[in-house]
C-alpha atoms as a PDB file:
ATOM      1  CA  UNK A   1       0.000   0.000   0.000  1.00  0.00           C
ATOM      2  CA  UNK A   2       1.005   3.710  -0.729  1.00  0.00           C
ATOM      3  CA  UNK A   3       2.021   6.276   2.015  1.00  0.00           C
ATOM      4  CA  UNK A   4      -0.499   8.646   2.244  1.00  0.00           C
ATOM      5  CA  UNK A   5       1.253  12.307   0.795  1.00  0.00           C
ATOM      6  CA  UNK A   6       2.308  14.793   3.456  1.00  0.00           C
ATOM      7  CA  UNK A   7       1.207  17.994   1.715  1.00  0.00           C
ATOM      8  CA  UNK A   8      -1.503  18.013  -0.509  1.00  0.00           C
ATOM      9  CA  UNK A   9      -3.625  20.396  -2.504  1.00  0.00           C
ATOM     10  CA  UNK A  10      -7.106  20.129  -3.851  1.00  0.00           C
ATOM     11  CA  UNK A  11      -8.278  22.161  -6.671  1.00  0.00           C
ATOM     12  CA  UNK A  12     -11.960  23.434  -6.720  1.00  0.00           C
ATOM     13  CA  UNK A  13     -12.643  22.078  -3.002  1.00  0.00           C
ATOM     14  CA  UNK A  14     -15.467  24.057  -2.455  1.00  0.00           C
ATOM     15  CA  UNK A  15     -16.846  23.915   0.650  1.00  0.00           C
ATOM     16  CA  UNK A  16     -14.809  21.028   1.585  1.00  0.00           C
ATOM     17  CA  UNK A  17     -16.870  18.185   1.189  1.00  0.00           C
ATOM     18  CA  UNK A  18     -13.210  15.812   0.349  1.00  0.00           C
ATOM     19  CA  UNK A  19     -11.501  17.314   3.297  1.00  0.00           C
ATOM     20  CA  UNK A  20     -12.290  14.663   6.173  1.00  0.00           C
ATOM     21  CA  UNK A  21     -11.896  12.272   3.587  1.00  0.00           C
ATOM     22  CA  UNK A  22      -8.075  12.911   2.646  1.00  0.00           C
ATOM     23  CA  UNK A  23      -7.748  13.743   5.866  1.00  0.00           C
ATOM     24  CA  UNK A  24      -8.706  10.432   6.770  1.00  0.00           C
ATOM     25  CA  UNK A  25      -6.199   8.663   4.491  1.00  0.00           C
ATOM     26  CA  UNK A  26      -3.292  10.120   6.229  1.00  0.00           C
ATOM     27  CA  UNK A  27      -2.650  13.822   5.054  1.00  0.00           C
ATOM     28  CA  UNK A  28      -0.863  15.571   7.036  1.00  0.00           C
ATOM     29  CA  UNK A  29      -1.578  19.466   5.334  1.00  0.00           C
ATOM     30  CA  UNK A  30      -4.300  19.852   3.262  1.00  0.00           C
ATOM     31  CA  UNK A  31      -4.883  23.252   1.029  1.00  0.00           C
ATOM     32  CA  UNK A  32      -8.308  23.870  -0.546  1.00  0.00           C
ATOM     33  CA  UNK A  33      -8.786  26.111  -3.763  1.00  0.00           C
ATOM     34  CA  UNK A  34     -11.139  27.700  -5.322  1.00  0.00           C
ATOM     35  CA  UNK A  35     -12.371  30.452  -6.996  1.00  0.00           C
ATOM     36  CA  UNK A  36     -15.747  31.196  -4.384  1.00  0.00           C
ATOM     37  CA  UNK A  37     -15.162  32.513  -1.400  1.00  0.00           C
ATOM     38  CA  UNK A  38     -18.560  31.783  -0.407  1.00  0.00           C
ATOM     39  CA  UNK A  39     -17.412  28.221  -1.193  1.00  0.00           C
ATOM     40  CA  UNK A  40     -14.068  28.855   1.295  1.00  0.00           C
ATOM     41  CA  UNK A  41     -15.977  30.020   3.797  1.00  0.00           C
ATOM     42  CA  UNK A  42     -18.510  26.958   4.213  1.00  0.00           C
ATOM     43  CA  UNK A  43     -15.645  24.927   4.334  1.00  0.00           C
ATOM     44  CA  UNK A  44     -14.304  27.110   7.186  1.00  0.00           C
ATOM     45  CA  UNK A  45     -17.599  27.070   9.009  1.00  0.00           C
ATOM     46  CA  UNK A  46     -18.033  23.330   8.726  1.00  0.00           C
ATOM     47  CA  UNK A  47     -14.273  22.953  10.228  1.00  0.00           C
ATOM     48  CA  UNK A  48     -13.734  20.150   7.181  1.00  0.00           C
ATOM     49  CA  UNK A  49      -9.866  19.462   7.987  1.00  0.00           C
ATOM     50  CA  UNK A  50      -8.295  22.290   5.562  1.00  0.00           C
ATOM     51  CA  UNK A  51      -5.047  23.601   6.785  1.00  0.00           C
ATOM     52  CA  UNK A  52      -5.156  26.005   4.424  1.00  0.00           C
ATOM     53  CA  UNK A  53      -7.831  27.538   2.455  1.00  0.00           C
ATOM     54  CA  UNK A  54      -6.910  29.928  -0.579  1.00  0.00           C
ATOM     55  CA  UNK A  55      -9.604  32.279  -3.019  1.00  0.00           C
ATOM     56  CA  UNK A  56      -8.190  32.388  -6.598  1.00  0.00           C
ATOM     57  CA  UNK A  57      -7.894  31.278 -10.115  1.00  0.00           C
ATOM     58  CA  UNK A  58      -6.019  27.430 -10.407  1.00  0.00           C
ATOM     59  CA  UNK A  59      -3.056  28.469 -11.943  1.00  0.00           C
ATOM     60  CA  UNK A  60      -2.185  32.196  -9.987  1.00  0.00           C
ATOM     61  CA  UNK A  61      -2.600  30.515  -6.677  1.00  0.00           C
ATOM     62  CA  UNK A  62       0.781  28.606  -7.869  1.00  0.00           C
ATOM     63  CA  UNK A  63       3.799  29.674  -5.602  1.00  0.00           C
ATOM     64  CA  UNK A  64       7.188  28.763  -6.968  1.00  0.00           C
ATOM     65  CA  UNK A  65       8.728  28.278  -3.589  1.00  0.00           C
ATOM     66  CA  UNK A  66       5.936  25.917  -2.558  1.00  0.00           C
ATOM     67  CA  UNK A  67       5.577  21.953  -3.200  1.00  0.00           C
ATOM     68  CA  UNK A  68       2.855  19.625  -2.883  1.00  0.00           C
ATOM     69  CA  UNK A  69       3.405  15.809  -2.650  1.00  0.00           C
ATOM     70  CA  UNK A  70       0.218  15.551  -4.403  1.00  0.00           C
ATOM     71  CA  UNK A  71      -2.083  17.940  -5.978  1.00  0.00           C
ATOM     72  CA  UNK A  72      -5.963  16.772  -6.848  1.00  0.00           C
ATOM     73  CA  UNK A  73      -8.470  17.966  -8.646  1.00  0.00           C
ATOM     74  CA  UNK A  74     -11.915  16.665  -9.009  1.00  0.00           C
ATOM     75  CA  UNK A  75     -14.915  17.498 -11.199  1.00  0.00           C
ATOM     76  CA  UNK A  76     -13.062  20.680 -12.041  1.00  0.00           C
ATOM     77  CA  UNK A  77     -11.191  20.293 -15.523  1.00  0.00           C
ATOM     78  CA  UNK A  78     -14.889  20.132 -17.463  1.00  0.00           C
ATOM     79  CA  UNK A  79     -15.055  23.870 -16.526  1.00  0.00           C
ATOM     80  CA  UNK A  80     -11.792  24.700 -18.613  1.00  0.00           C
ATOM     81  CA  UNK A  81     -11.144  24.740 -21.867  1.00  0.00           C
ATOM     82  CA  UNK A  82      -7.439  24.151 -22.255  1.00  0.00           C
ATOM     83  CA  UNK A  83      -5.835  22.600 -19.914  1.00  0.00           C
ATOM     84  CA  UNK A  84      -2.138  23.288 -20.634  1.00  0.00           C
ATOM     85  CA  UNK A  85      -1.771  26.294 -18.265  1.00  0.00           C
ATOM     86  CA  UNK A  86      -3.405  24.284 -14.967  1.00  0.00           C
ATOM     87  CA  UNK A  87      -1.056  21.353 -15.899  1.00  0.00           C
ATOM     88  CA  UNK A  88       1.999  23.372 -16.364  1.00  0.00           C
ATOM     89  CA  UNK A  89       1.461  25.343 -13.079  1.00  0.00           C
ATOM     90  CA  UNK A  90       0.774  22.101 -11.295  1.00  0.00           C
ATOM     91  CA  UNK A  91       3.827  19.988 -12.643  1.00  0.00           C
ATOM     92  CA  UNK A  92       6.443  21.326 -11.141  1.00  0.00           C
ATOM     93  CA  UNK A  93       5.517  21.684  -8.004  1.00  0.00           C
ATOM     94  CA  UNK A  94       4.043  18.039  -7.212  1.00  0.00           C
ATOM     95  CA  UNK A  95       6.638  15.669  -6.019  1.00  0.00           C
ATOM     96  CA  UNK A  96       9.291  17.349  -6.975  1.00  0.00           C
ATOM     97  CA  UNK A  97       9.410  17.610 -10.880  1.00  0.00           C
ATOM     98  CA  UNK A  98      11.479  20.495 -12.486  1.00  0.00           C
ATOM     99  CA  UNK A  99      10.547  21.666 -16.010  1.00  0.00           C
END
């Protein structure tokens, strides 16, 4: 079986609904994303397991100092229409890959 990742990020969380369920697999920080903050602040409320919770678009909320063991994103990419730019941002900063 697979170590659960340390850091993770979830694109388009919402208002958290995934976070007690990552949580539960073994996540030790857990960032949500997404472009409501009415969403954000649901998932605040509701206290879903979020270490962090940022407001923005998928690929500004990118940091190049920051990496993510794994980043997920779920019923999100049918929204977009290309999806070079989310891909590109997320690439390099998940486990380590350099472009």
């Amino acid at each position: 079986m697979m170590d659960a990742p340390e850091k993770l990020r979830y694109l388009h969380s919402g208002t958290g609904l995934m976070g007690p369920l990552l949580k539960d697999l073994g996540v030790e920080h857990l960032e949500g994303v997404d472009l409501s903050s009415k969403m954000l602040q649901v998932a605040r409320e509701k206290q879903r397991g979020y270490d962090v919770l940022l407001c923005g678009d998928l690929v500004e909320i990118f940091d190049e100092t920051k990496s993510f063991d794994l980043v997920v994103a779920a019923d999100v990419f049918v929204y977009l229409g290309d999806l070079s730019s989310v891909l590109h941002a997320c690439a390099p900063r998940s486990c380590g890959l350099q472009h």
